[in-house]
Protein backbone atom coordinates (compact mmCIF):
# COMPACT_ATOMS: atom_id res chain seq x y z
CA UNK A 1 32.52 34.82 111.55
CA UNK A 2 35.76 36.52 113.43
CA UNK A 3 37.84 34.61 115.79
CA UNK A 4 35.74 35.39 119.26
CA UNK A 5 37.73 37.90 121.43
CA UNK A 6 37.37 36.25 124.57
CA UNK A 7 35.86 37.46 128.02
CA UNK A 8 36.22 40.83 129.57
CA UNK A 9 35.60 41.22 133.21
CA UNK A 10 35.58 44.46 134.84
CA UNK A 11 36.04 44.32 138.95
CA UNK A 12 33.59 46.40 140.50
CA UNK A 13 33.94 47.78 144.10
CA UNK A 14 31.72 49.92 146.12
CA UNK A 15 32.05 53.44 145.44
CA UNK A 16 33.58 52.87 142.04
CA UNK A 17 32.80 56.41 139.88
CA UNK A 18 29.64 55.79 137.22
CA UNK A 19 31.50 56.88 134.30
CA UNK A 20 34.36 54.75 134.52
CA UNK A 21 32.11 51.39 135.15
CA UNK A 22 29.95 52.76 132.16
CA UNK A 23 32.99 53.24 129.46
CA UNK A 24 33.95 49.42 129.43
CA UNK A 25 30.30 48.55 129.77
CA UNK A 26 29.80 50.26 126.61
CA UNK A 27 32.75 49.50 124.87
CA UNK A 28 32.70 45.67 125.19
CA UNK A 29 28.73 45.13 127.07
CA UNK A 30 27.03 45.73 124.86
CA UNK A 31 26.49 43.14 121.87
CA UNK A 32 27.39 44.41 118.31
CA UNK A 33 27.24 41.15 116.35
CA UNK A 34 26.34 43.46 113.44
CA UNK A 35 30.29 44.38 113.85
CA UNK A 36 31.56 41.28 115.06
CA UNK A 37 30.22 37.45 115.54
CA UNK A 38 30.91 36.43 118.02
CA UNK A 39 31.06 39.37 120.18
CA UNK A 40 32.67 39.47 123.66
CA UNK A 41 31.47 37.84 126.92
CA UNK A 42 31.57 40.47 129.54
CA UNK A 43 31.29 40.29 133.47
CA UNK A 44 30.55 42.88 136.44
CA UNK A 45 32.46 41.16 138.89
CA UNK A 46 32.31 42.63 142.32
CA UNK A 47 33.48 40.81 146.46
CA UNK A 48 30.01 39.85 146.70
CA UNK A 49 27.39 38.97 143.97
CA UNK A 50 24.44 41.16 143.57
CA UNK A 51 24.24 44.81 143.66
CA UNK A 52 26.97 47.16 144.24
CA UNK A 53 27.29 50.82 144.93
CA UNK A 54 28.34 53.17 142.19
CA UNK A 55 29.10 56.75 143.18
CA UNK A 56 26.55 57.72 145.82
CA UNK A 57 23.42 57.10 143.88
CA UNK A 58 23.44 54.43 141.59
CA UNK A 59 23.23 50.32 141.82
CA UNK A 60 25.55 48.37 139.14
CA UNK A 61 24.17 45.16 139.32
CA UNK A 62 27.27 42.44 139.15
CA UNK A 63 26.71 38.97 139.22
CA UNK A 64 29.93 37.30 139.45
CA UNK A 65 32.27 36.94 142.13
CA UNK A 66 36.21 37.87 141.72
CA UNK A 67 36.69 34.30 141.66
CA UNK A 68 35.39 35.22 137.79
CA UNK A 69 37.74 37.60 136.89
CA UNK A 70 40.30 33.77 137.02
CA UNK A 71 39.04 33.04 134.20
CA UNK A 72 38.33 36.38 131.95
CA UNK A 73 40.86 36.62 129.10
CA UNK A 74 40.91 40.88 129.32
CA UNK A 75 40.40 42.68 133.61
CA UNK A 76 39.38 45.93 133.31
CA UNK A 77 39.73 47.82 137.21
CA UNK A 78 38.12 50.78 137.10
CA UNK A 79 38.86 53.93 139.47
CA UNK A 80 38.83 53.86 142.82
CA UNK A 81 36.67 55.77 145.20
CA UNK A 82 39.56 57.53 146.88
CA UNK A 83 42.74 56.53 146.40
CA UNK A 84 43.84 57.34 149.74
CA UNK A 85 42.08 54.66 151.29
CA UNK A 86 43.21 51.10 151.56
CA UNK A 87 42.80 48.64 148.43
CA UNK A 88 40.75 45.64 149.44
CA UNK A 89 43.12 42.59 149.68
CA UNK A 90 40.57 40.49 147.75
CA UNK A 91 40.91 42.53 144.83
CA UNK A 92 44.26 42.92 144.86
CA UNK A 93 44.34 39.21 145.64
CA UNK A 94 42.02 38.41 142.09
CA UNK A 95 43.89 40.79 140.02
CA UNK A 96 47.25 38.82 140.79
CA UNK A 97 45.47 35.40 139.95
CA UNK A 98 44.31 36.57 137.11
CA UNK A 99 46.91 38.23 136.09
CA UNK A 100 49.18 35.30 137.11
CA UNK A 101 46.94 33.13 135.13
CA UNK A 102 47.39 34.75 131.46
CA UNK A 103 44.96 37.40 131.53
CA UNK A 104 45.84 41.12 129.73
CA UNK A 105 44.72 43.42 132.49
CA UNK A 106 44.39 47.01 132.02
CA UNK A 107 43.38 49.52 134.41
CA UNK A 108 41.21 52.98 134.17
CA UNK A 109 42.17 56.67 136.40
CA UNK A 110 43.30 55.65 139.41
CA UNK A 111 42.37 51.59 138.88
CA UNK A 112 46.54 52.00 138.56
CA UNK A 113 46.70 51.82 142.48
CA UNK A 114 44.81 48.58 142.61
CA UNK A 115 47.53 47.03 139.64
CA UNK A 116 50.64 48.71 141.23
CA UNK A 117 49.50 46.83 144.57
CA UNK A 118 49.35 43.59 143.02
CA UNK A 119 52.92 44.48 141.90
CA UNK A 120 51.42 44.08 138.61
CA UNK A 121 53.54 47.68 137.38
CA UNK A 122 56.63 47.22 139.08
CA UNK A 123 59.26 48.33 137.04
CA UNK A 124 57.04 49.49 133.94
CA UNK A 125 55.65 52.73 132.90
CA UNK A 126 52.32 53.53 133.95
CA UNK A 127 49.68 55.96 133.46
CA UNK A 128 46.63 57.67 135.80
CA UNK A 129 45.20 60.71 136.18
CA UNK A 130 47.66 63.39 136.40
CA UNK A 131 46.19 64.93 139.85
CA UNK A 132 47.07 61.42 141.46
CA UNK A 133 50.31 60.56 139.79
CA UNK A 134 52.89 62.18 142.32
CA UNK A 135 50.67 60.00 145.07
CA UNK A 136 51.29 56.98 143.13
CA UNK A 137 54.80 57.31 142.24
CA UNK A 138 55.20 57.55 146.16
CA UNK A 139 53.47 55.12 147.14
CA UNK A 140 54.74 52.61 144.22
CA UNK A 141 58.23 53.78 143.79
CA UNK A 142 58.67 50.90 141.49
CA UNK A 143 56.62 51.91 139.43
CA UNK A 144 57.44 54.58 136.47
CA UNK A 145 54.59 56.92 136.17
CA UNK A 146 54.05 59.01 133.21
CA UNK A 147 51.76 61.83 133.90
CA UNK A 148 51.71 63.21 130.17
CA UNK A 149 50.24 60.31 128.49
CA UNK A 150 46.50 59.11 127.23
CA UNK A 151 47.32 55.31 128.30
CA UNK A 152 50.23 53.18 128.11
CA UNK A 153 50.21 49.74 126.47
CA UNK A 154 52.96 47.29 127.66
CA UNK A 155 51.94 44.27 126.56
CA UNK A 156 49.86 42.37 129.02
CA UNK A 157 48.84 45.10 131.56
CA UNK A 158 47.75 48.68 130.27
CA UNK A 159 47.37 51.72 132.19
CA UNK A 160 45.26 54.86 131.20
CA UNK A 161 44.72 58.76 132.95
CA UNK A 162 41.27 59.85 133.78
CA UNK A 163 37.74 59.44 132.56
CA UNK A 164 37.67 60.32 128.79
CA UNK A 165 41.11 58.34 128.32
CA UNK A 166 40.14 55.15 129.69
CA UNK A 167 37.42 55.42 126.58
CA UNK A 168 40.52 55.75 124.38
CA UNK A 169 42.50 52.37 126.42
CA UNK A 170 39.32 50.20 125.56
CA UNK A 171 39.11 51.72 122.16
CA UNK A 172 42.64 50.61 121.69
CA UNK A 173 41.79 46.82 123.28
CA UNK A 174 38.89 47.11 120.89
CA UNK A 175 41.35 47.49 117.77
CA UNK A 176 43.69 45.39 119.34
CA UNK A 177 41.35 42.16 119.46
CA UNK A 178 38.77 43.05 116.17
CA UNK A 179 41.30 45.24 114.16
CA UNK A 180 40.23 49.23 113.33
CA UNK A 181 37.45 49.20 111.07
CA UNK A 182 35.22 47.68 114.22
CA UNK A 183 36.78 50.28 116.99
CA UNK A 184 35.78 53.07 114.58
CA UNK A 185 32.71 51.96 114.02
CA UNK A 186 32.01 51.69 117.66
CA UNK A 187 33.81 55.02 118.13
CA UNK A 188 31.07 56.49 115.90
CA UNK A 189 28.42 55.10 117.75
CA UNK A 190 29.81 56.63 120.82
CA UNK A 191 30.47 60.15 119.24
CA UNK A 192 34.09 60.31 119.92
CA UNK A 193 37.45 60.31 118.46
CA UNK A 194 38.48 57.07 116.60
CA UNK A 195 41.64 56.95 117.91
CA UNK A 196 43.45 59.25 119.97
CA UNK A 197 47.32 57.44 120.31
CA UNK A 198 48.71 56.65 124.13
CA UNK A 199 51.69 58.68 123.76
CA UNK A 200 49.48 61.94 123.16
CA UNK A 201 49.52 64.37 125.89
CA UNK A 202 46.37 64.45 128.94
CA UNK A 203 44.80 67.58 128.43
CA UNK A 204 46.05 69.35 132.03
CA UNK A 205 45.34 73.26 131.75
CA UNK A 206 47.62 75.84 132.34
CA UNK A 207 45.79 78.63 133.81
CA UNK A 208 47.06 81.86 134.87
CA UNK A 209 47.74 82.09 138.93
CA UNK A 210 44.69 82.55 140.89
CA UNK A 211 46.44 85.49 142.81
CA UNK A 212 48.79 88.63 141.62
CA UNK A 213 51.85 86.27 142.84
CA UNK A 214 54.28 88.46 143.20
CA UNK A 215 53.17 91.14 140.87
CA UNK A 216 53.65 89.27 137.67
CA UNK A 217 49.43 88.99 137.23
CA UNK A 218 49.36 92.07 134.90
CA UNK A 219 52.21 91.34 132.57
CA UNK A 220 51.23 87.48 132.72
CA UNK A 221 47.53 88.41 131.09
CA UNK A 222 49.67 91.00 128.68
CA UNK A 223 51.98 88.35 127.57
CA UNK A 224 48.58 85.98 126.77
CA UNK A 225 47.26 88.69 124.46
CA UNK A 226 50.03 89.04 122.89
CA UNK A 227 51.31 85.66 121.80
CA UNK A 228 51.31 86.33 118.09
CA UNK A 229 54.29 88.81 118.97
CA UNK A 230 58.02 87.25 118.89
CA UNK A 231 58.24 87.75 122.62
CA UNK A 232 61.48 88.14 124.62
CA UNK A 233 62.93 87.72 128.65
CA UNK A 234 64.25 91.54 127.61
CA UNK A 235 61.17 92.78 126.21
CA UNK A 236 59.04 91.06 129.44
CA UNK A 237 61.36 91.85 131.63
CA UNK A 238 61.16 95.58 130.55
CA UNK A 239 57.62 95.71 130.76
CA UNK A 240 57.67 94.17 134.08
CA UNK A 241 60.30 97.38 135.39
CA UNK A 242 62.70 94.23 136.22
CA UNK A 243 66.26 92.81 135.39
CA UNK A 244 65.74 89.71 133.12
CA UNK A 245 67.63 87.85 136.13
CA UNK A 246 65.20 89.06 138.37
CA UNK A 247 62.09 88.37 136.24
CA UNK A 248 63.45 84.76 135.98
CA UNK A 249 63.62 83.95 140.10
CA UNK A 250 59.95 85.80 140.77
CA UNK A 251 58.59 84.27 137.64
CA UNK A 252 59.85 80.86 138.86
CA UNK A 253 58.23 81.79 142.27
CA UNK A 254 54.41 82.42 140.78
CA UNK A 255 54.34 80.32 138.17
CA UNK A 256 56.40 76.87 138.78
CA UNK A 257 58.98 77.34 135.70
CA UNK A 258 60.76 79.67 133.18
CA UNK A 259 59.12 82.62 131.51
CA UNK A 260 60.39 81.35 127.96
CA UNK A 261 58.81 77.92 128.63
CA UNK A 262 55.37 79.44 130.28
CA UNK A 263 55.22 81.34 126.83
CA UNK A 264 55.63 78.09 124.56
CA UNK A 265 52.87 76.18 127.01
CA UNK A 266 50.53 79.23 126.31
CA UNK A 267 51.67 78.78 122.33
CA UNK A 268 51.09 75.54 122.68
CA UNK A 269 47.22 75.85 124.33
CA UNK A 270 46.55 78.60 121.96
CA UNK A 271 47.91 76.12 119.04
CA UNK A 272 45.57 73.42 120.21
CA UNK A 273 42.35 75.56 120.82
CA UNK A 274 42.65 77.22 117.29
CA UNK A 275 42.95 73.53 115.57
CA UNK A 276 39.98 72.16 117.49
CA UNK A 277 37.22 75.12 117.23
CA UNK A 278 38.67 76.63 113.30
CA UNK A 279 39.73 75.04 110.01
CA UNK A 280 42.42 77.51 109.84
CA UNK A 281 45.57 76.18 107.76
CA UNK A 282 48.83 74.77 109.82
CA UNK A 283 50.53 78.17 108.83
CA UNK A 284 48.15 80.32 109.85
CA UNK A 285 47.88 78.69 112.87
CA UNK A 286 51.61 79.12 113.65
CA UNK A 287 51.37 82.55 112.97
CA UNK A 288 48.40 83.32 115.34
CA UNK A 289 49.57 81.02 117.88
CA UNK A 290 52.82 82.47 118.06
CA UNK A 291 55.42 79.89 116.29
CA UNK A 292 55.88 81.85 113.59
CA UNK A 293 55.99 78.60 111.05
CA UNK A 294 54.20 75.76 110.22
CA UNK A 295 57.80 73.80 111.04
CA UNK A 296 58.24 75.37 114.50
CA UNK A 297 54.52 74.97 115.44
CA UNK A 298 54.93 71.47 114.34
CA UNK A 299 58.44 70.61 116.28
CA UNK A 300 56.66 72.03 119.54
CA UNK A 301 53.66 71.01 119.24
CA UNK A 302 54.60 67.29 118.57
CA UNK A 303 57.31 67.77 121.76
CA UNK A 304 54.26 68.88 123.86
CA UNK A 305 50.95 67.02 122.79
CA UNK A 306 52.77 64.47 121.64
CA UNK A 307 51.24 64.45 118.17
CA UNK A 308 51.46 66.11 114.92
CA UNK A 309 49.36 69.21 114.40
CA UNK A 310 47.32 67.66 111.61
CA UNK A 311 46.90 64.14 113.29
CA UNK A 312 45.93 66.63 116.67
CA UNK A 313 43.56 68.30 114.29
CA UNK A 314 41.76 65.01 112.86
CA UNK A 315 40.56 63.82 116.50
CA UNK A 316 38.54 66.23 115.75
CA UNK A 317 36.78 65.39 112.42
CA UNK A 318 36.66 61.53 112.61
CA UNK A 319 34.32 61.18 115.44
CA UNK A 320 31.62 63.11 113.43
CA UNK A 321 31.28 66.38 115.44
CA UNK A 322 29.67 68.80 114.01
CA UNK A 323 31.85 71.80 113.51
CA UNK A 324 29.49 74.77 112.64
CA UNK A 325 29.07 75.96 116.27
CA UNK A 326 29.34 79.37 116.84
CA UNK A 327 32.83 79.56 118.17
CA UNK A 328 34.60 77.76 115.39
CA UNK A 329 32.52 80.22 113.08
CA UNK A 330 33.62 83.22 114.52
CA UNK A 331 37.29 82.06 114.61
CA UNK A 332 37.20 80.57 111.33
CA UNK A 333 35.82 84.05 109.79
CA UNK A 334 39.15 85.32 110.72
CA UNK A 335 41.69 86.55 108.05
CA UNK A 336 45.09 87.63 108.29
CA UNK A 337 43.85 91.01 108.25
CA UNK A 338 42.27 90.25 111.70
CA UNK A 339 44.98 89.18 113.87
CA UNK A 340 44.99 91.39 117.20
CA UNK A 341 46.87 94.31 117.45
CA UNK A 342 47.27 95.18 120.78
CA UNK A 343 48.00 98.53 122.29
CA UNK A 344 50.74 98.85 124.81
């Protein structure tokens, strides 16, 4: 028998999205003694006992007050409806207590709001969901938000962005409290990555602008097809009939930031589709995406994501995917012979 790992509690309010009630429900709910004996004791806690409303269609049924979550050894809050409405006082009120009274408590998307008004992240770094995190910083100015990261583990309260990484906090309780061998087995069970660290970047696209901003469209989709190229300001700047001054200010104006550092974020998302959908080598990968070397896709890629290109790359084997689909066949058929060569 293992040393039991205690209660978790999850505080339920109406509205609260599905998926985000379901992750810790399946994470910790559901009884694996086959892994671990004992297993956890787990609570829906909610203001009032009985049934409350999940997303617009669905009933959680939660039979313990807040009064409950006192008592819980781990409080999970999960997102919140909208996060420009008002957090109920009692919650607020029963994450403090708890919090107060020893508990770890860890929060999921924008369940950040509910810990940052307890005052619960004053002062620390905190995660949520990227599209909220300027709203929180204002609200909370206290509070250090990190937009870039999975989850962040400090200590007794943990924070974690949207949806898929709040599966990756409670993975990380799970190890935490029952060691790895159990959270991968459980990860397995789920279909998803074993572990997927904190510090690893939140997978926020960078699309090309909706809208010909400022005429840069056209040589933004040429620059995109032609990553593998060692691409200058001079030689975009040439094609776009500009001074490299001037290509810098309007490319700033449609796009948010440099043209250099718009090519390494497409190098970058190139870098991380081709290790997820091909079991091309690290140098090959450099080469298509861009870097030019295994060593400079590495440095970059580990500055971006946040992870090594190999340890990016294994996310994507442990969890048991299968990787014969048709897109990582056709880009794994590739040779050298078949990089692109664009026409001008």
């Amino acid at each position: 028998m293992t040393v039991s790992p205690g209660t978790v509690a999850v505080a339920v309010t109406d509205g609260v999205p599905i998926f985000e009630v379901a992750v810790p429900c399946l994470v910790f709910g559901q009884s694996r003694l086959d892994l671990a004996d004992p297993w956890y004791e787990f609570r829906l806690c909610a203001a009032k006992p009985g049934h409350t409303r999940a997303d617009a269609w669905f009933l959680a049924d939660t039979p313990y007050t807040l009064e409950a979550l006192a008592s819980a050894d781990t409080v999970i809050v999960p997102a919140c409806e909208d996060v420009h409405e008002h957090t109920p006082d009692e919650l607020v009120e029963a994450i403090r207590a708890a919090h107060q009274r020893g508990a770890r408590i860890a929060s999921i998307c924008s369940g950040a709001f509910v810990l940052a008004a307890a005052g619960l992240l004053d002062g620390r770094m905190a995660a949520t969901h990227w599209m909220h995190a300027t709203l929180l910083a204002e609200r909370y100015p206290a509070v250090r938000v990190n937009a870039d990261v999975l989850y962040v583990d400090d200590g007794d309260v943990l924070t974690s962005a949207g949806t898929a990484a709040g599966l990756d906090l409670c993975l990380h309780l799970l190890r935490c409290d029952l060691g790895a061998e159990v959270a991968n087995a459980v990860a397995r069970r789920l279909v998803v990555p074993a572990h997927r660290p904190g510090g690893q970047a939140q997978y926020v696209e960078h699309p090309l602008p909706a809208d010909d901003a400022d005429g840069l469209a056209p040589l933004l989709q040429w620059a995109s097809n032609h990553l593998e190229r060692p691409l200058t300001l001079a030689e975009l700047a040439s094609r776009a009939h500009v001074s490299p001054r001037t290509l810098v200010r309007r490319f700033h104006a449609a796009t948010g930031t440099t043209p250099l550092q718009w090519l390494l974020t497409q190098r970058v998302e190139r870098a991380r589709e081709l290790l997820e959908a091909t079991d091309l080598s690290i140098e090959y990968v450099a080469e298509r995406s861009g870097f030019g070397s295994a060593p400079n896709l590495r440095h970059h890629f580990s500055a971006s994501v946040g992870v090594p290109p190999t340890e990016y790359r294994r996310t994507f084997r442990t969890a048991g995917w299968d990787t014969s689909d048709s897109r990582r066949g056709q880009l794994s058929d590739l040779t050298s012979s078949d990089l692109p060569h664009h026409s001008d």
